[in-house]
C-alpha atoms as a PDB file:
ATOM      1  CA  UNK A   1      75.361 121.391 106.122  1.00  0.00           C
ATOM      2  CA  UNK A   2      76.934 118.265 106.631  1.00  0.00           C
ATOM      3  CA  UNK A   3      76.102 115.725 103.743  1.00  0.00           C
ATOM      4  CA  UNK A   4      74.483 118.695 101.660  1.00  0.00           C
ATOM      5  CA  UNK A   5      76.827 121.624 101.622  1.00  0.00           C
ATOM      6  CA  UNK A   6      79.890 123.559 102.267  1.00  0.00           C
ATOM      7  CA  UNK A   7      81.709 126.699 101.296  1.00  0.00           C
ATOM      8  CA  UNK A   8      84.482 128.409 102.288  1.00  0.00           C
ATOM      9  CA  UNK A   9      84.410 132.235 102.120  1.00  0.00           C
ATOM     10  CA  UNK A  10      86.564 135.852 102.725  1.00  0.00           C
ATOM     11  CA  UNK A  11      85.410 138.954 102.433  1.00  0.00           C
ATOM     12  CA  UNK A  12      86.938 142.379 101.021  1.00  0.00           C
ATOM     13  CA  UNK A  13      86.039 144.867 103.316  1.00  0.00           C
ATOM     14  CA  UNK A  14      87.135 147.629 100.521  1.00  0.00           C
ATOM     15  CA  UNK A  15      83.976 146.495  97.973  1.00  0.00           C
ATOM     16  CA  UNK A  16      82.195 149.025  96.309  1.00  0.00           C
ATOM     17  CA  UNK A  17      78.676 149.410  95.766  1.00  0.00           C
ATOM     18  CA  UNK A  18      78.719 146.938  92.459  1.00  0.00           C
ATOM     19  CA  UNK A  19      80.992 143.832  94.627  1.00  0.00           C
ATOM     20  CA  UNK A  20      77.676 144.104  97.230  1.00  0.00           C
ATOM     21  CA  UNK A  21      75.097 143.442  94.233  1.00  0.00           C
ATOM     22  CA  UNK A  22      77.649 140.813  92.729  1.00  0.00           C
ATOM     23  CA  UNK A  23      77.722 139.097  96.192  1.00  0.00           C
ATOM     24  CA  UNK A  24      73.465 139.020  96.392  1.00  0.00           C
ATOM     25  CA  UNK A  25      73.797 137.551  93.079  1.00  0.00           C
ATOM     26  CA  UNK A  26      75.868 134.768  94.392  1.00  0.00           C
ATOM     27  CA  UNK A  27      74.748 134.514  97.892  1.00  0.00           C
ATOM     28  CA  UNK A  28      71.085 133.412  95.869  1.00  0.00           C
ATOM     29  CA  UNK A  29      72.816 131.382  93.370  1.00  0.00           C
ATOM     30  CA  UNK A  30      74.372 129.707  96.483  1.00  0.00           C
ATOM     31  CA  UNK A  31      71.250 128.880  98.608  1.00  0.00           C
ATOM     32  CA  UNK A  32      69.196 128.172  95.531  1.00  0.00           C
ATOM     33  CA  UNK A  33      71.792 125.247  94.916  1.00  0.00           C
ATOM     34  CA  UNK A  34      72.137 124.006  97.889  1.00  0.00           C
ATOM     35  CA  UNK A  35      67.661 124.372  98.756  1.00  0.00           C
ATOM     36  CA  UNK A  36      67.935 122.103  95.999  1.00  0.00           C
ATOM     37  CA  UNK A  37      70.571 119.997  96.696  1.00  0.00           C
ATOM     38  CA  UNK A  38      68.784 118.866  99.856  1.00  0.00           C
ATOM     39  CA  UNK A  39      65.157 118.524  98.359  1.00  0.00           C
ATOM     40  CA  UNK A  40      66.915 115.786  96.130  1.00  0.00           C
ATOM     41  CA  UNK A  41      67.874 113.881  99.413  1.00  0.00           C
ATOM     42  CA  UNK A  42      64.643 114.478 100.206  1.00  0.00           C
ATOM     43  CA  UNK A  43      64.605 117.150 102.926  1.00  0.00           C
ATOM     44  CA  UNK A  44      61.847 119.642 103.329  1.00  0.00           C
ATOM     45  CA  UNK A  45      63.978 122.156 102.773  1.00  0.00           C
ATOM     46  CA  UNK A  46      66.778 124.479 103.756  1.00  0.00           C
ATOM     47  CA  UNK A  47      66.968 127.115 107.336  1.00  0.00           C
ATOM     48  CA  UNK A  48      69.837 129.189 107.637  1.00  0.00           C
ATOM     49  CA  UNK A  49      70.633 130.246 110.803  1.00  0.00           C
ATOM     50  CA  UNK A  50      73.087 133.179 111.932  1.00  0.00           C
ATOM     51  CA  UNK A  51      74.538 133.902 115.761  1.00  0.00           C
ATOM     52  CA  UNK A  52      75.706 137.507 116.544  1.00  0.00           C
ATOM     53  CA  UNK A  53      73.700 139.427 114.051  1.00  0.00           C
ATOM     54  CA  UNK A  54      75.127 142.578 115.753  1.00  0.00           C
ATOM     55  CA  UNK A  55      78.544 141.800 114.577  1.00  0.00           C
ATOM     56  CA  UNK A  56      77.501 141.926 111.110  1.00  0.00           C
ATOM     57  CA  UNK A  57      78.971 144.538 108.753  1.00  0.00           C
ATOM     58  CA  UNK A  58      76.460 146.478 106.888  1.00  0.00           C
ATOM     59  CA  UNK A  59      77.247 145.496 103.330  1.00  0.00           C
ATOM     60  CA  UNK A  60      76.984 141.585 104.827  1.00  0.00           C
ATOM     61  CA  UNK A  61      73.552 142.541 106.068  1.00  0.00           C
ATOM     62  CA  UNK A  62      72.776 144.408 102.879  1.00  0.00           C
ATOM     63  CA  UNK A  63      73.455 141.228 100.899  1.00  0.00           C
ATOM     64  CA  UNK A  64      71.225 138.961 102.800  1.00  0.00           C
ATOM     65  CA  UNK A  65      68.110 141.977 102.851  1.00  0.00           C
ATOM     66  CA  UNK A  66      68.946 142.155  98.921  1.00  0.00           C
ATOM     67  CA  UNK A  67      68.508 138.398  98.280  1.00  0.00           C
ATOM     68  CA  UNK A  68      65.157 137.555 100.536  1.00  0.00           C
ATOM     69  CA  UNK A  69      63.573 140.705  98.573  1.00  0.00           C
ATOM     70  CA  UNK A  70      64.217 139.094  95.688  1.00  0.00           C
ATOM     71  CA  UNK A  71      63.070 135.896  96.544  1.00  0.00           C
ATOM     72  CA  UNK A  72      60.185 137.401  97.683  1.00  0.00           C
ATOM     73  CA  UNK A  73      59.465 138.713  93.965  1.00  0.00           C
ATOM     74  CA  UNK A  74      60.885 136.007  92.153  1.00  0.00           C
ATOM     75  CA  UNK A  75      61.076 132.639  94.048  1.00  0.00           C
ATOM     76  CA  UNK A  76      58.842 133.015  96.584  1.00  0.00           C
ATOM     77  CA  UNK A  77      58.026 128.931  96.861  1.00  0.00           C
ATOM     78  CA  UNK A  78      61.833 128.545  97.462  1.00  0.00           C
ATOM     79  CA  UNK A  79      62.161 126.271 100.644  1.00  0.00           C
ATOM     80  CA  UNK A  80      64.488 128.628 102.654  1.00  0.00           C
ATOM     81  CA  UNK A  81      64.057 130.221 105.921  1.00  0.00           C
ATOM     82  CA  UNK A  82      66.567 132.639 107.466  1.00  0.00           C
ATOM     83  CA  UNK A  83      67.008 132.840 111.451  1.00  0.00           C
ATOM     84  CA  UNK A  84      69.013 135.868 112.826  1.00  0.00           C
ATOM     85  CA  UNK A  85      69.811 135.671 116.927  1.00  0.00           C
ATOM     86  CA  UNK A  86      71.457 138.545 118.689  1.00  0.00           C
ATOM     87  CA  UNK A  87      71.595 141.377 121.206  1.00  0.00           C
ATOM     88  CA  UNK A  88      68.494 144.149 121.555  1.00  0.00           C
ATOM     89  CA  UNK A  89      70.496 146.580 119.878  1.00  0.00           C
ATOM     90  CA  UNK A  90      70.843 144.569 116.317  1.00  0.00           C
ATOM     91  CA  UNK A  91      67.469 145.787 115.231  1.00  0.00           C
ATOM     92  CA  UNK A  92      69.126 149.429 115.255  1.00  0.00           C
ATOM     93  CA  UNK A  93      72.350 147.910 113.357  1.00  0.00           C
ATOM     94  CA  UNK A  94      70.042 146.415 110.492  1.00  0.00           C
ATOM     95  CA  UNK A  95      67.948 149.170 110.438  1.00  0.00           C
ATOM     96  CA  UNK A  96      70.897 151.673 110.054  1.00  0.00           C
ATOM     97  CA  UNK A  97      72.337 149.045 107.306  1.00  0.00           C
ATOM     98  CA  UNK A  98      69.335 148.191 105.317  1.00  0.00           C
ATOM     99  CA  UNK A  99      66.926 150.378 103.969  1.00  0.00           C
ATOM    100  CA  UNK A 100      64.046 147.791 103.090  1.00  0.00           C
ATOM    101  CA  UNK A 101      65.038 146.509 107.452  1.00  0.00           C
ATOM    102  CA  UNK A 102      60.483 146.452 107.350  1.00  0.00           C
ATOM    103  CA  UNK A 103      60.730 142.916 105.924  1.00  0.00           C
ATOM    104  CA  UNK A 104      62.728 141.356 108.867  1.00  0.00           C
ATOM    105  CA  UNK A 105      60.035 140.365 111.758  1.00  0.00           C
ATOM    106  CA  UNK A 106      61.680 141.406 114.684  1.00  0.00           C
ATOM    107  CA  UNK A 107      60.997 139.132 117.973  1.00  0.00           C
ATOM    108  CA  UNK A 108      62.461 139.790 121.490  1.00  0.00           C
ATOM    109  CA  UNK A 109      62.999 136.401 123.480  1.00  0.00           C
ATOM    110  CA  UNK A 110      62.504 136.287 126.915  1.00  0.00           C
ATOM    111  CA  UNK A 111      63.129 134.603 129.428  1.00  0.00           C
ATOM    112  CA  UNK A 112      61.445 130.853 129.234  1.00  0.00           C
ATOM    113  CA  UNK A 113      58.308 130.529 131.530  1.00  0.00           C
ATOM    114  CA  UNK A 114      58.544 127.403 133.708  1.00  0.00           C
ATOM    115  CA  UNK A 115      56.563 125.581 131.560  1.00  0.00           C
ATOM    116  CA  UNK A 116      58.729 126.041 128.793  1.00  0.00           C
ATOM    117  CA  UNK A 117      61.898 124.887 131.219  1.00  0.00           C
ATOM    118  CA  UNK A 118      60.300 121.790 132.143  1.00  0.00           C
ATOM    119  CA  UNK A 119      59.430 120.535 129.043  1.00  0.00           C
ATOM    120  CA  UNK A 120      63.175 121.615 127.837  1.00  0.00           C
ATOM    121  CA  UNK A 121      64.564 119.426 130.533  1.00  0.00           C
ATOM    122  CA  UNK A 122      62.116 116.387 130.746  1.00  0.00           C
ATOM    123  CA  UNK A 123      61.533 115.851 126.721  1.00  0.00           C
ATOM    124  CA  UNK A 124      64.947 115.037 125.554  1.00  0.00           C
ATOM    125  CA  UNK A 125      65.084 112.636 128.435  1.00  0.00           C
ATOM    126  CA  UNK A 126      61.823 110.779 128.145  1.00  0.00           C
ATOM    127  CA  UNK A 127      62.507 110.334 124.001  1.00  0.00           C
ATOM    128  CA  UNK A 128      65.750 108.701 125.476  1.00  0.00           C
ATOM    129  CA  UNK A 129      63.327 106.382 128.151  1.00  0.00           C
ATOM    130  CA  UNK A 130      64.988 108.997 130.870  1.00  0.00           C
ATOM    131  CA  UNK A 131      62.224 110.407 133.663  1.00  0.00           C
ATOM    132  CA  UNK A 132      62.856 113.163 135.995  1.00  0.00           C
ATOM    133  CA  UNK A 133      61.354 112.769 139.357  1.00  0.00           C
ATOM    134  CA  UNK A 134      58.522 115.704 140.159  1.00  0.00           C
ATOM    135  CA  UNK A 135      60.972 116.904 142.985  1.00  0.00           C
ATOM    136  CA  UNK A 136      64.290 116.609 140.761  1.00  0.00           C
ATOM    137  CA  UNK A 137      62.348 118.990 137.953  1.00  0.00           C
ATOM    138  CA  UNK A 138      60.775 121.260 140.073  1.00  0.00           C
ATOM    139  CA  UNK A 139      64.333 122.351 142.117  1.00  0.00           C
ATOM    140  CA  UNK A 140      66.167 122.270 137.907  1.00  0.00           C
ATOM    141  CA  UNK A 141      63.089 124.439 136.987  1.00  0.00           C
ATOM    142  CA  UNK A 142      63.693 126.779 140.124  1.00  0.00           C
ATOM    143  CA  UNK A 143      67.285 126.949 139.976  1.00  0.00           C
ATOM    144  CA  UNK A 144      67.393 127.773 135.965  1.00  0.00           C
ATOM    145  CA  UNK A 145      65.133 130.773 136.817  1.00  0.00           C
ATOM    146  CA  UNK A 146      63.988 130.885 133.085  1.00  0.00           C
ATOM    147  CA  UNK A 147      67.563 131.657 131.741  1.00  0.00           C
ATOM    148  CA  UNK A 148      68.019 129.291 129.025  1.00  0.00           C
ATOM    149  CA  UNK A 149      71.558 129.093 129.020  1.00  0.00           C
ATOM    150  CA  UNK A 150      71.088 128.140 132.664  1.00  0.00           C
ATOM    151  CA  UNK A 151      68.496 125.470 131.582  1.00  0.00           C
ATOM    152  CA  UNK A 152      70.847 123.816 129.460  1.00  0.00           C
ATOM    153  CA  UNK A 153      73.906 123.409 131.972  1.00  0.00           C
ATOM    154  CA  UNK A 154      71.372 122.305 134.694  1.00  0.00           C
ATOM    155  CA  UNK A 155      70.321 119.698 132.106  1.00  0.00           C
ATOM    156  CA  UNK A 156      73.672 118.531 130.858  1.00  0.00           C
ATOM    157  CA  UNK A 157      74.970 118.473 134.594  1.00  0.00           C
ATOM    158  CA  UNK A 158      72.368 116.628 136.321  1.00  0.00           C
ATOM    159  CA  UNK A 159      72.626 113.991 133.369  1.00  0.00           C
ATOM    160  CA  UNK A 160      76.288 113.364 134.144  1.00  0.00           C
ATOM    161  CA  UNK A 161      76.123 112.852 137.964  1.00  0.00           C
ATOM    162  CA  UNK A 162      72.805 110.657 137.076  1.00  0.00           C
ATOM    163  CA  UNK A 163      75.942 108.154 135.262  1.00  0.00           C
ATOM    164  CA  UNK A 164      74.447 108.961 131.972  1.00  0.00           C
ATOM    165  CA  UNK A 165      71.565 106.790 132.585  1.00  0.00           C
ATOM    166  CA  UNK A 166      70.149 104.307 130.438  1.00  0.00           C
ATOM    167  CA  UNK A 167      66.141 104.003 129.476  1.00  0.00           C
ATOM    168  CA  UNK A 168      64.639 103.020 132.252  1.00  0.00           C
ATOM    169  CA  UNK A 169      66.805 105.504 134.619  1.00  0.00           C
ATOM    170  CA  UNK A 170      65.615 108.642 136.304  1.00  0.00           C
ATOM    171  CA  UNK A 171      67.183 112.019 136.803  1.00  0.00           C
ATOM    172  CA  UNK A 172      66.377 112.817 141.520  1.00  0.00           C
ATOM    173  CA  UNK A 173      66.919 115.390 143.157  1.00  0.00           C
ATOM    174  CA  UNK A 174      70.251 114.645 144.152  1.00  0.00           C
ATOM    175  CA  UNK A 175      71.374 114.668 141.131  1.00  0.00           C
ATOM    176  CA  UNK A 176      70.504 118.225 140.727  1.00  0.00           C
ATOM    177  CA  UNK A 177      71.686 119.094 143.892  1.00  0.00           C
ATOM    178  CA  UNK A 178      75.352 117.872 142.818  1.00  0.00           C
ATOM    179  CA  UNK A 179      75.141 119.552 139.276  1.00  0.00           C
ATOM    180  CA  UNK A 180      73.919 122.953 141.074  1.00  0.00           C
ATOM    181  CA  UNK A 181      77.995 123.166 142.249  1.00  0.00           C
ATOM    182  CA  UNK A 182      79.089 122.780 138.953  1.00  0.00           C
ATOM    183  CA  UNK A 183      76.765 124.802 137.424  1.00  0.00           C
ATOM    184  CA  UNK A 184      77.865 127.405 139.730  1.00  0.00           C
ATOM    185  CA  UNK A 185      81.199 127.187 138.636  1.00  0.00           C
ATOM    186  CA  UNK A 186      80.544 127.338 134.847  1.00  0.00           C
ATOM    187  CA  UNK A 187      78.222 130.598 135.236  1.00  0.00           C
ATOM    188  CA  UNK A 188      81.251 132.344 137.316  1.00  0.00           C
ATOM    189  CA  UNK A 189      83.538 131.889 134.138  1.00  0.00           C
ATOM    190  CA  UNK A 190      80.615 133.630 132.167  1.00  0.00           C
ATOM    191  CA  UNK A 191      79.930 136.090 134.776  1.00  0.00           C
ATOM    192  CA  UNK A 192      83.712 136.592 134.878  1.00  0.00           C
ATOM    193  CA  UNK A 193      83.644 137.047 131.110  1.00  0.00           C
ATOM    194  CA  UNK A 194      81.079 139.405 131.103  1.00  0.00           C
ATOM    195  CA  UNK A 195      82.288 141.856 133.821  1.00  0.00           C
ATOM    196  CA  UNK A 196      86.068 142.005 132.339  1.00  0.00           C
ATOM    197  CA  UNK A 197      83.798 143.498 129.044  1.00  0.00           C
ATOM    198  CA  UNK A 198      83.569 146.649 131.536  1.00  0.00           C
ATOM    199  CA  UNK A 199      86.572 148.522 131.241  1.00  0.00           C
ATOM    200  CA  UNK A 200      85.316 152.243 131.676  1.00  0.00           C
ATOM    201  CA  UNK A 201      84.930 153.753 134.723  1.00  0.00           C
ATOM    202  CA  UNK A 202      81.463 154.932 134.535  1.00  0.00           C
ATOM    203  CA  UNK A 203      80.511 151.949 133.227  1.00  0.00           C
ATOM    204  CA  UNK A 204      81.878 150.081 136.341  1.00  0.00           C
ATOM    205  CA  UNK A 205      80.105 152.498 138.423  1.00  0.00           C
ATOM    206  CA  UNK A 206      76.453 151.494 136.542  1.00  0.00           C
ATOM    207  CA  UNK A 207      77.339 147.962 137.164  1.00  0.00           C
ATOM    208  CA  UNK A 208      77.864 148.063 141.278  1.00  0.00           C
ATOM    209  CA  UNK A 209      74.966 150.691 141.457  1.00  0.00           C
ATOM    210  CA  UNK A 210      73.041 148.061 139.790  1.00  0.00           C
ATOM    211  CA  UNK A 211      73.965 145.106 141.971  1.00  0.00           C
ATOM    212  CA  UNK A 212      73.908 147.395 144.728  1.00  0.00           C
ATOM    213  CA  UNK A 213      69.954 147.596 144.137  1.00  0.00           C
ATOM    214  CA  UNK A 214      69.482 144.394 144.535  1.00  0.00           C
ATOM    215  CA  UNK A 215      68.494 141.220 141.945  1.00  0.00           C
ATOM    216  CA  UNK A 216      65.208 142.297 140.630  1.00  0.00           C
ATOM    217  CA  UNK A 217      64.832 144.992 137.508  1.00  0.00           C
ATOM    218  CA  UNK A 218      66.100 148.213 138.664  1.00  0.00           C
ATOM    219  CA  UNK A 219      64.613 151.734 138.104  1.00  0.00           C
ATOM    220  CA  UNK A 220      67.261 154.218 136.256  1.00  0.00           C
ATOM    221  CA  UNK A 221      66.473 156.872 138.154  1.00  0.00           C
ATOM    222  CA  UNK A 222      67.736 154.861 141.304  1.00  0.00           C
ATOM    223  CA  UNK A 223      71.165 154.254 139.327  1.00  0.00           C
ATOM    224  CA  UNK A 224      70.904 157.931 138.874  1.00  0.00           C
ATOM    225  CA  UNK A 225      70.685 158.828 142.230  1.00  0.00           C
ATOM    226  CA  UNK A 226      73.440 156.054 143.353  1.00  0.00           C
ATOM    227  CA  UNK A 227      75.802 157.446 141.088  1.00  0.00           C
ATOM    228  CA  UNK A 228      75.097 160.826 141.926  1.00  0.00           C
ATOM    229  CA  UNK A 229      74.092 162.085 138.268  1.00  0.00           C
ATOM    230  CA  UNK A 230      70.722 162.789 136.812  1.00  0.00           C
ATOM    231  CA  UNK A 231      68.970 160.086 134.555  1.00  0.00           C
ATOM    232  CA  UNK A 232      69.541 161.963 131.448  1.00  0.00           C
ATOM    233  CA  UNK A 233      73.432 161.877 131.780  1.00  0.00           C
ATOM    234  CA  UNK A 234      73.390 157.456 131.604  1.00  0.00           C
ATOM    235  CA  UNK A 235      72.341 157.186 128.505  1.00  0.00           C
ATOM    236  CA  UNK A 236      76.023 156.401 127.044  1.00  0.00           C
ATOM    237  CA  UNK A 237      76.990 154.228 129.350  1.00  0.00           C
ATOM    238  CA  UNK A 238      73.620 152.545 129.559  1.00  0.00           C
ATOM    239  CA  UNK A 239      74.045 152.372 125.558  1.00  0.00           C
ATOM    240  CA  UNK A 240      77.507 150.493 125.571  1.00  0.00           C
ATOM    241  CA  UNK A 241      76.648 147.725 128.849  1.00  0.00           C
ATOM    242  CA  UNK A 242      73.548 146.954 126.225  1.00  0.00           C
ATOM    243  CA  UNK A 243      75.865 146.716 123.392  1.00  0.00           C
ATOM    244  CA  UNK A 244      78.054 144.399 125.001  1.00  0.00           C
ATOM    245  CA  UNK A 245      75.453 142.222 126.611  1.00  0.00           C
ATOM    246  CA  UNK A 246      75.949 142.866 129.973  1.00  0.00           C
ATOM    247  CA  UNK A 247      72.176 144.931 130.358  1.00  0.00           C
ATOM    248  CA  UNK A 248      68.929 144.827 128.997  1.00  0.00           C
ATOM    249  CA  UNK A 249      65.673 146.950 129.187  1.00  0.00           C
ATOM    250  CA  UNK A 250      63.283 145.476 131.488  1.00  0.00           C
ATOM    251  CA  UNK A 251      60.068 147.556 130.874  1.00  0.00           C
ATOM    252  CA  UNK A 252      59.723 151.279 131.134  1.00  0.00           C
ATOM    253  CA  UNK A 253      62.222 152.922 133.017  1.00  0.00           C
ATOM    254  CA  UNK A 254      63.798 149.656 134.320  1.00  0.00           C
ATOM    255  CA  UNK A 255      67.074 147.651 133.523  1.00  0.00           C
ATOM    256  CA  UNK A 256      67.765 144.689 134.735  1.00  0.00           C
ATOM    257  CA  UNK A 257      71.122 142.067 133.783  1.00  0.00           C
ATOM    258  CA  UNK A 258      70.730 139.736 131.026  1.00  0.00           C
ATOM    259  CA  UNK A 259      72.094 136.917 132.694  1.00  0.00           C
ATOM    260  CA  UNK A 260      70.307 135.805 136.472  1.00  0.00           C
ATOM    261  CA  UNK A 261      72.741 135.793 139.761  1.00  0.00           C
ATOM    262  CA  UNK A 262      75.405 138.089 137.904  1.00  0.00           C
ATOM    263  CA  UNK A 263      73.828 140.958 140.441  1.00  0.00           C
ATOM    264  CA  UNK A 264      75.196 138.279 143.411  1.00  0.00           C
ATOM    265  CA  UNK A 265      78.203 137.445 141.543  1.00  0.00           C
ATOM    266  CA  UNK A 266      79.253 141.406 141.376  1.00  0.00           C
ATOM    267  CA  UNK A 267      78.638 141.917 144.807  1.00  0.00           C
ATOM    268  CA  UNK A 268      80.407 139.596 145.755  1.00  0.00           C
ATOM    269  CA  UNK A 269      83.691 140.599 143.614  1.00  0.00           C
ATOM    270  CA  UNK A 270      83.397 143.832 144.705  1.00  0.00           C
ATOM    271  CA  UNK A 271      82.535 143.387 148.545  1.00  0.00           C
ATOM    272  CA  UNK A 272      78.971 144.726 147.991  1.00  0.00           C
ATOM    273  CA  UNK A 273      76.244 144.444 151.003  1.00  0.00           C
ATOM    274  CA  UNK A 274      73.575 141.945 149.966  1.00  0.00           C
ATOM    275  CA  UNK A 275      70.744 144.416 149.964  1.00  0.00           C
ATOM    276  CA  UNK A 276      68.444 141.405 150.551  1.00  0.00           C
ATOM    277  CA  UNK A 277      70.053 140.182 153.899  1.00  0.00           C
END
């Protein structure tokens, strides 16, 4: 935390069993310190906040369990909150990893509801003396389609071909016309990203089956029948496109991609019919 606290850190991944309760020991002594470090400057406290949760080793993830249960027990009016972000398949990881896993509350985000995007986009702006005209917000709101990395390119793009406008200004529609094409480019290097994460053959094949279907959530018995193998036989692959972020569950018996227009964007590497046209 910048004017608060720093650490540097490495780990040895050859720890036993007593190393992990010297690091809980440690890890507390080190957000105890630095809770109170910032209540002296007068903060209301301290959040920690971790990205990638699924890429956590399981004695990490046993060190952080360890400490918040003994908070719980023994400092429970200690400012700290702990945030963990990170694909559907982490709650399995910490589960596997910690045995006490019942005191993490688990939430799945979803996509943002329109409402949400348009207050995303037109708050930031208005604190600034920025407006959005009703036409400008209602195409960013349409075009984001609830993703919220989406929302925040649309956002960030629109502002620059607005000239970074000064209070008073106002984000049109033109503006998030232009910023659509550059959007566009920066969610093909993602989609690009993504797809070159499927390197196995059957994997490859649940992908085009996928976009084959079309844009909306997909039943897995239609992938099934695409591919030409019964439901019960996709559970691996289904498994490892989830792991690496590529596919999430939609509702029962439906998968749909995590990101919106990467359906378009693999039918269109691999010379797929739009099934919509």
């Amino acid at each position: 935390m910048p004017g608060v606290a720093s650490i540097e850190a490495g780990w040895n991944a050859t720890g036993s069993g007593r190393r992990v309760r010297g690091a809980t020991r440690e890890f507390e002594d080190l957000l105890v310190a630095t809770a109170e470090a910032t209540l002296e400057r007068r903060h209301s406290g301290l959040v920690v906040l971790i990205d990638e949760v699924q890429a956590a080793d399981a004695a990490s993830l046993r060190t952080i369990s360890y400490a918040w249960q003994h908070f719980q027990s023994e400092r429970r009016m200690l400012p700290v909150s702990l945030f963990m972000a990170g694909l559907p398949e982490s709650v399995g990881i910490i589960n596997a990893a910690v045995s006490n896993s019942e005191r993490f509350a688990y939430r799945q985000l979803k996509d943002l509801t329109p409402e949400a995007v348009a207050v995303a986009l037109a708050n930031p702006a208005r604190q600034l003396g920025v407006g959005w005209s009703a036409d400008a917000l209602d195409a960013a709101v349409r075009y984001a389609a609830g993703y919220p990395h989406t929302v925040q390119l649309i956002g960030e793009n629109a502002w620059h071909h607005a000239g970074f406008p000064d209070p008073g200004g106002t984000i049109k529609r033109q503006h998030v016309e232009a910023a659509a094409a550059d959007v566009e480019e920066d969610l093909r290097e993602l989609f690009t990203a993504r797809l070159s994460k499927v390197t196995r053959e059957v994997e490859l094949d649940f992908v085009l089956a996928m976009a084959g279907l079309g844009d909306e959530p997909v039943r897995r018995s239609a992938i099934a029948a695409v591919m030409g193998k019964p439901s019960d036989a996709l559970g691996v692959p289904r498994s490892r496109l989830i792991g690496a972020g590529i596919i999430t569950d939609s509702s029962h018996g439906y998968l749909e991609f995590t990101v919106p227009g990467f359906a378009a964007f693999v039918r269109d590497v691999h010379d797929l019919p739009d099934p919509g046209a």
